[in-house]
N, C-alpha and C. Protein backbone atom coordinates (compact mmCIF):
# COMPACT_ATOMS: atom_id res chain seq x y z
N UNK A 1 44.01 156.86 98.59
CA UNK A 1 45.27 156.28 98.97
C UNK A 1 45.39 156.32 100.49
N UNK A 2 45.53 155.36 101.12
CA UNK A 2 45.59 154.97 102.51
C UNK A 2 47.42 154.74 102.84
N UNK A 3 47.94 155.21 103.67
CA UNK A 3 49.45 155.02 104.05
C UNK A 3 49.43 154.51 105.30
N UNK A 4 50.26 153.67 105.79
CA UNK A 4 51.20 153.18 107.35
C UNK A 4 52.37 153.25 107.22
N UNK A 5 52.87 154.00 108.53
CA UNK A 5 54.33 153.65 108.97
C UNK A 5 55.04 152.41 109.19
N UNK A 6 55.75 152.31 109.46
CA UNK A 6 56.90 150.86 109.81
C UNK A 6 57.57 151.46 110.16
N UNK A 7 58.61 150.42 110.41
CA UNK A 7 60.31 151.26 111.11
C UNK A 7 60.94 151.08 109.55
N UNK A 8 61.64 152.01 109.20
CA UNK A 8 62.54 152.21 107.74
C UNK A 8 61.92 152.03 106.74
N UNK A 9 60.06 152.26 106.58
CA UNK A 9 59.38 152.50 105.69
C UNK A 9 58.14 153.08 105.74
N UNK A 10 57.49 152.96 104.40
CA UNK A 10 56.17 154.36 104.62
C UNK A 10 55.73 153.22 103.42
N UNK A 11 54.40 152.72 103.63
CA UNK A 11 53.87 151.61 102.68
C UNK A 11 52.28 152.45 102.99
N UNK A 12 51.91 152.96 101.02
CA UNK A 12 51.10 153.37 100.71
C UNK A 12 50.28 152.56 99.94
N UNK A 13 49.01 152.57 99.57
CA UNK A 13 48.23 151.86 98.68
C UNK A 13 47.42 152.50 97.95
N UNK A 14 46.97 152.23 96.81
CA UNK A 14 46.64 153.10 95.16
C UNK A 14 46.26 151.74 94.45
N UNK A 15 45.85 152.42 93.27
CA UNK A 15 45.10 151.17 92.22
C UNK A 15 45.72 152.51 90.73
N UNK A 16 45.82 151.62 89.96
CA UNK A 16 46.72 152.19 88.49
C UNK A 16 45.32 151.72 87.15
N UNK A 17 45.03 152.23 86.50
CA UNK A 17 44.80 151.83 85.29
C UNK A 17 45.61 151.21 84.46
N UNK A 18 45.56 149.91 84.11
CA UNK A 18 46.22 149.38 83.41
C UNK A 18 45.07 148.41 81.92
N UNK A 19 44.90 149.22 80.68
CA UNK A 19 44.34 149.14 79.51
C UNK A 19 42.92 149.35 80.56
N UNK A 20 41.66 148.65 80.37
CA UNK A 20 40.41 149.42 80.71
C UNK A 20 40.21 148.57 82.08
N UNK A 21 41.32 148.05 82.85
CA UNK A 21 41.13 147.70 84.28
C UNK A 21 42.01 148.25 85.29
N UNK A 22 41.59 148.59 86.47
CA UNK A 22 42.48 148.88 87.27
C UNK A 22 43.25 147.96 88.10
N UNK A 23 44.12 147.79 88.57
CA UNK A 23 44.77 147.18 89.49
C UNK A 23 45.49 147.96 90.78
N UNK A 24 44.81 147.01 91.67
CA UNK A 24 45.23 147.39 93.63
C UNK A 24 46.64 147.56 93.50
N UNK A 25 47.70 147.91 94.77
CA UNK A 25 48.95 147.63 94.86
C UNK A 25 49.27 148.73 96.25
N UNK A 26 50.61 148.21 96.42
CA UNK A 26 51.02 148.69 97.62
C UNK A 26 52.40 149.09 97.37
N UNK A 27 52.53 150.56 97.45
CA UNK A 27 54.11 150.76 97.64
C UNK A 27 54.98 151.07 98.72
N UNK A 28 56.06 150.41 99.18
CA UNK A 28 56.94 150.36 100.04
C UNK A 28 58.38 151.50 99.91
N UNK A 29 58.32 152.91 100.62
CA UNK A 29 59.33 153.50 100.27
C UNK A 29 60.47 153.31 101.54
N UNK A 30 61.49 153.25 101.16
CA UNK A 30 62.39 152.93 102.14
C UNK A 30 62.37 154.31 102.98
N UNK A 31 62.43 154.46 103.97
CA UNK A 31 62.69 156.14 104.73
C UNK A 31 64.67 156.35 103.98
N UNK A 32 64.75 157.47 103.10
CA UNK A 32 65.98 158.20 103.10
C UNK A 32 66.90 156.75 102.51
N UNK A 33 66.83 156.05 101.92
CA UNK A 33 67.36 155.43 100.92
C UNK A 33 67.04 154.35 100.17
N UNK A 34 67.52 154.03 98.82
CA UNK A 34 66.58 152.99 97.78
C UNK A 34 65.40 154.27 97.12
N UNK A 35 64.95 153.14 96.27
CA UNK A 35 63.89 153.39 95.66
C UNK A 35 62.64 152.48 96.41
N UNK A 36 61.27 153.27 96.12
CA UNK A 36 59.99 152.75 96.33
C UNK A 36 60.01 151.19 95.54
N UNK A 37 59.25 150.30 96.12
CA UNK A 37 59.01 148.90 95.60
C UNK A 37 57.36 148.75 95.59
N UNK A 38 56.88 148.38 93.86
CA UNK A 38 55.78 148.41 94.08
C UNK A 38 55.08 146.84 93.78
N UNK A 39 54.15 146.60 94.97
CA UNK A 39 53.49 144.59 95.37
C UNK A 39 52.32 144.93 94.13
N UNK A 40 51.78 144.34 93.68
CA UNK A 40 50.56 144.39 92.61
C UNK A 40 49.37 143.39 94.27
N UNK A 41 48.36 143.48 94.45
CA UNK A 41 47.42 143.42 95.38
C UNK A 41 46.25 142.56 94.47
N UNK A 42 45.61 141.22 95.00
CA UNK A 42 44.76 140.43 94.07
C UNK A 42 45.07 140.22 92.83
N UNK A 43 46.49 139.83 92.63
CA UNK A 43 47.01 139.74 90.59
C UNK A 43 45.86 138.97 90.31
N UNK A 44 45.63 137.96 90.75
CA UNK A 44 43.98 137.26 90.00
C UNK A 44 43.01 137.94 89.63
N UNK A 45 42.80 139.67 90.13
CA UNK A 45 41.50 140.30 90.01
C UNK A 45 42.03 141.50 89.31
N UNK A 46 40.92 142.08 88.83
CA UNK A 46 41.27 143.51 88.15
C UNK A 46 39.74 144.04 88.51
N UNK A 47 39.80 145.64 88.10
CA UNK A 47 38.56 146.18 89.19
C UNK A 47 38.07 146.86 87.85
N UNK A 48 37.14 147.13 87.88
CA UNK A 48 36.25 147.57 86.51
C UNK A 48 36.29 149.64 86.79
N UNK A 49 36.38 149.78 88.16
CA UNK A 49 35.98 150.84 88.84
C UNK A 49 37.21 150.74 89.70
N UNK A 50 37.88 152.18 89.57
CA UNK A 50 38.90 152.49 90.72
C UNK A 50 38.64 152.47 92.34
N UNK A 51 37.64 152.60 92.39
CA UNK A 51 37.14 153.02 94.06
C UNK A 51 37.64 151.42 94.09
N UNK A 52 36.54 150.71 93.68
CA UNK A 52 37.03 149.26 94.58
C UNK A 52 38.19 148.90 94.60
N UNK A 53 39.05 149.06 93.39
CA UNK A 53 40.35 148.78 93.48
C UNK A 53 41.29 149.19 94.38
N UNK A 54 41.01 150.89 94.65
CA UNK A 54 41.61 152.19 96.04
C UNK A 54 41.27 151.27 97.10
N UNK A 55 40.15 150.30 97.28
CA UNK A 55 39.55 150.23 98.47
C UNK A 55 40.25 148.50 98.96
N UNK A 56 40.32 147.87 97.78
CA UNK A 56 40.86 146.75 98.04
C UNK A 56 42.32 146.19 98.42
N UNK A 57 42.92 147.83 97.82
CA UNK A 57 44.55 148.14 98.22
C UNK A 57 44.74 148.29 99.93
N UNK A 58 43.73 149.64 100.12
CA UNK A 58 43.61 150.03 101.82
C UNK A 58 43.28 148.81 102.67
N UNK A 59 42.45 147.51 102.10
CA UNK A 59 41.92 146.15 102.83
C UNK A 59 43.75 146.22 103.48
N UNK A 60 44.11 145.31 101.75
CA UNK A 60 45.37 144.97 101.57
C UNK A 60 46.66 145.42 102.61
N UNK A 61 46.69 147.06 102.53
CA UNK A 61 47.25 147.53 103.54
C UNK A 61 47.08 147.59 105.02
N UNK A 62 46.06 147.26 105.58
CA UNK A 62 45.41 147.38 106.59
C UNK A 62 45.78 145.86 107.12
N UNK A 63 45.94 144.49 106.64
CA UNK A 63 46.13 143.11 106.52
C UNK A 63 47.87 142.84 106.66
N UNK A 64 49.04 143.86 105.90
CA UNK A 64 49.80 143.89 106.18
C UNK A 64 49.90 143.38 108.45
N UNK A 65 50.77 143.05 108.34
CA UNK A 65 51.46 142.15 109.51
C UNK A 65 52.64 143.24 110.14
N UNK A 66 53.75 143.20 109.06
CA UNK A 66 54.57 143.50 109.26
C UNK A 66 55.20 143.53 108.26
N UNK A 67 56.98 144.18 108.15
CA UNK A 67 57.35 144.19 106.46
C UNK A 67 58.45 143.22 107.18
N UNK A 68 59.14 142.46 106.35
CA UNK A 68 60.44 141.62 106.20
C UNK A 68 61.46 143.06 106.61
N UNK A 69 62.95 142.29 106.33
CA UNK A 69 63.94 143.56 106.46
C UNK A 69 64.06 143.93 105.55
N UNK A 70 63.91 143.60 104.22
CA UNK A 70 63.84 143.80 102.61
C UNK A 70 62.67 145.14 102.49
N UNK A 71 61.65 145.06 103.33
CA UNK A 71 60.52 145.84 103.03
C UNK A 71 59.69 145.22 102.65
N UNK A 72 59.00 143.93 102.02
CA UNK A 72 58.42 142.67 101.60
C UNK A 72 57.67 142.84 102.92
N UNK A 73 56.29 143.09 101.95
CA UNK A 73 54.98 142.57 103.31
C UNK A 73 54.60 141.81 103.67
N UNK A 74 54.13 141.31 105.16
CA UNK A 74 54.12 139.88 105.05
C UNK A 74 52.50 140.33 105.61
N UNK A 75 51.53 139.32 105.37
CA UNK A 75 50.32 138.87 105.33
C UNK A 75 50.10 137.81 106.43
N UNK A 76 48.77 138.02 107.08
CA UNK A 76 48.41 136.72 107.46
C UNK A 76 48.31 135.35 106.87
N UNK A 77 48.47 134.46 107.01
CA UNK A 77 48.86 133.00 106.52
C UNK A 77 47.72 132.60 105.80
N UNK A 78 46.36 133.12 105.68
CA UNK A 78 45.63 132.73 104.97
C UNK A 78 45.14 133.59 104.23
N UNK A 79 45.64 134.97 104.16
CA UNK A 79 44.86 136.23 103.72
C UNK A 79 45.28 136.19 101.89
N UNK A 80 44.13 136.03 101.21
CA UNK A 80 43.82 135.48 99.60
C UNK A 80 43.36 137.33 99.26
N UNK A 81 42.93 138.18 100.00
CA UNK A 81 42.95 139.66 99.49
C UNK A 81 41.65 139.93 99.09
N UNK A 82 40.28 138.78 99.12
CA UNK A 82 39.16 138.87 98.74
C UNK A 82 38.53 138.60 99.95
N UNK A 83 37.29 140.13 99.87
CA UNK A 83 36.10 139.84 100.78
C UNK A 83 35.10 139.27 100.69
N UNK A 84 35.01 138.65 99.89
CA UNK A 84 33.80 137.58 99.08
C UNK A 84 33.86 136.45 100.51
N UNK A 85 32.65 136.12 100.23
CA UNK A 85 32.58 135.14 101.12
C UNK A 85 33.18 133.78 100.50
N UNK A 86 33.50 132.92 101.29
CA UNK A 86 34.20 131.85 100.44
C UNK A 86 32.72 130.89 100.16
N UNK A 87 32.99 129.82 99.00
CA UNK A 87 32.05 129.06 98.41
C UNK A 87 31.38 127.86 99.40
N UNK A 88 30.78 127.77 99.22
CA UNK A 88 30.30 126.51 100.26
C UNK A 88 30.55 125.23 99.29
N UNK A 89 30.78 124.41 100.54
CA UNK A 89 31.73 123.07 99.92
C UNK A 89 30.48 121.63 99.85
């Protein structure tokens, strides 16, 4: 689990078992009020193996920009959450 600060939050990243796949994600805790909000990270992908999933969250987190005032992460404008190389056209 990889964490960053913000101003009025603490946004951590983890991967969950969910039935025999894991899934990435990022949680956003407000500093001292609300509840944590948790983003699901590549919903198109699921990880067979937690490491990649841990590892694809920390990408994820690391790609974060900045949060909205909501706490809502915002991403670079093209960032799809996969290190794959893209397909040749």
């Amino acid at each position: 689990m990889a964490e960053r600060e913000f101003p009025d939050y603490t946004v951590r990243s983890g991967a969950s078992l969910e039935g025999s796949r894991y899934t990435a994600w990022l949680a956003v805790v407000p500093h001292g009020h609300g509840f944590p909000v948790y983003y699901a990270i590549c919903e198109n992908r699921s990880f067979r193996r937690q490491d990649l999933a841990e590892r694809a969250a920390e990408d994820a987190l690391a790609a974060v920009l900045a949060l909205e005032e909501d706490g809502t992460p915002v991403f670079p404008e093209d960032y799809t959450g996969f290190t794959d190389a893209a397909p040749a056209e």
